[in-house]
Protein backbone atom coordinates (compact mmCIF):
# COMPACT_ATOMS: atom_id res chain seq x y z
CA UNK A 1 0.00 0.00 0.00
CA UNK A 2 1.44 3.46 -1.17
CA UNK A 3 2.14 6.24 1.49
CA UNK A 4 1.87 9.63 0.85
CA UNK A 5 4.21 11.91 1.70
CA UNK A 6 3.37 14.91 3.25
CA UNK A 7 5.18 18.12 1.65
CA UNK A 8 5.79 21.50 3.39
CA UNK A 9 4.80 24.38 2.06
CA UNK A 10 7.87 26.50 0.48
CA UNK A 11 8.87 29.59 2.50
CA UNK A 12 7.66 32.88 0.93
CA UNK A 13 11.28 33.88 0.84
CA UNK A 14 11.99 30.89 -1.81
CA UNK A 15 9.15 31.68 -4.55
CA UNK A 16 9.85 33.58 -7.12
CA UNK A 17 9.20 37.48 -7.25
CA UNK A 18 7.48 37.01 -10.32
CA UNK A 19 5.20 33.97 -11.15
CA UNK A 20 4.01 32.20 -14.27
CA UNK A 21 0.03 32.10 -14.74
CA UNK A 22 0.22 28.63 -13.83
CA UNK A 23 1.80 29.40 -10.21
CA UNK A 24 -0.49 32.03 -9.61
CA UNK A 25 -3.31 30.30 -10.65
CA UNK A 26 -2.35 27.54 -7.63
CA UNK A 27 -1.59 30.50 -5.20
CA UNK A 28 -4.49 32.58 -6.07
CA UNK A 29 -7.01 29.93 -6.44
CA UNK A 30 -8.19 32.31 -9.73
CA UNK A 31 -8.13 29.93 -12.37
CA UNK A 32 -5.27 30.11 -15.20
CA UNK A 33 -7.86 30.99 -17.62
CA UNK A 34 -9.47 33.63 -15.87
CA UNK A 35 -5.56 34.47 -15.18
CA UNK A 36 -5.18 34.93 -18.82
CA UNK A 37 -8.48 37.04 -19.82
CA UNK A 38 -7.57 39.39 -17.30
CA UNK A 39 -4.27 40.51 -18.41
CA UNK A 40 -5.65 40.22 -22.29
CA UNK A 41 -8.07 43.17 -21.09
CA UNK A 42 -5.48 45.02 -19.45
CA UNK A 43 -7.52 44.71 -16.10
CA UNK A 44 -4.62 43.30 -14.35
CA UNK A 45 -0.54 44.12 -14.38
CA UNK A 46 2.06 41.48 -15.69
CA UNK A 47 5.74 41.32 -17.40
CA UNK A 48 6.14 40.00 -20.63
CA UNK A 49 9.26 37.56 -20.99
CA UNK A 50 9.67 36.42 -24.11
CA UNK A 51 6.51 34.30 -24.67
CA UNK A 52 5.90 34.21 -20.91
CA UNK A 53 3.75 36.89 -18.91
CA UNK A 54 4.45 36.74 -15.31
CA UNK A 55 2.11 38.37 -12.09
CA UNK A 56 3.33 39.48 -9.23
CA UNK A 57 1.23 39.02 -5.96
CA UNK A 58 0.51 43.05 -5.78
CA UNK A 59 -1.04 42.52 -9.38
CA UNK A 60 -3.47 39.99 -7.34
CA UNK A 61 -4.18 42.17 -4.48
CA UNK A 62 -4.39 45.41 -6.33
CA UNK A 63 -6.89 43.74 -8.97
CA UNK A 64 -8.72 42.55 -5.86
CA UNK A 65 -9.33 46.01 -3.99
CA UNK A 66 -10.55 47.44 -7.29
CA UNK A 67 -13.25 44.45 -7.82
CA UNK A 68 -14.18 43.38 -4.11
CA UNK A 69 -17.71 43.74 -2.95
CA UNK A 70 -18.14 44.84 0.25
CA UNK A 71 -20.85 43.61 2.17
CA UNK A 72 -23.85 45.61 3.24
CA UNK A 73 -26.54 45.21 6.10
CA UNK A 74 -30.21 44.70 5.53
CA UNK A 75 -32.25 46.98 6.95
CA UNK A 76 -33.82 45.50 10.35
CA UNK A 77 -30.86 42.85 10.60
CA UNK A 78 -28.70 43.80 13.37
């Protein structure tokens, strides 16, 4: 019977600065096509390297403040 073996999470300090769509899309949990759409529109900031466009995890978080929804309260819920 095969054991698995548990694997640590890598230190922040050892990713990369910049990520490929497909790291990003495992980070993120946004999927690598949604990954992709976004940076076609020009809705979210990457590099282009060579063929490759890589994100950076401000690119997440700033795409994220501009497109949250807060929540609101119903009126008579408290």
């Amino acid at each position: 019977m095969a054991t698995k073996i548990k694997t640590a999470a890598p230190a922040p300090e050892m990713l990369p600065m910049l990520k490929s769509v497909e790291l990003m899309s495992r980070i993120s949990g946004i999927g690598e096509n949604k990954l992709r759409e976004l940076m076609d529109n020009h809705e979210i900031e990457y590099v282009e390297n060579g063929n490759r466009r890589l994100l950076a995890d401000q690119a997440i978080w700033d795409w994220y403040q501009r497109n949250r929804i807060t929540p609101t309260m119903k009126k008579g819920a408290e």
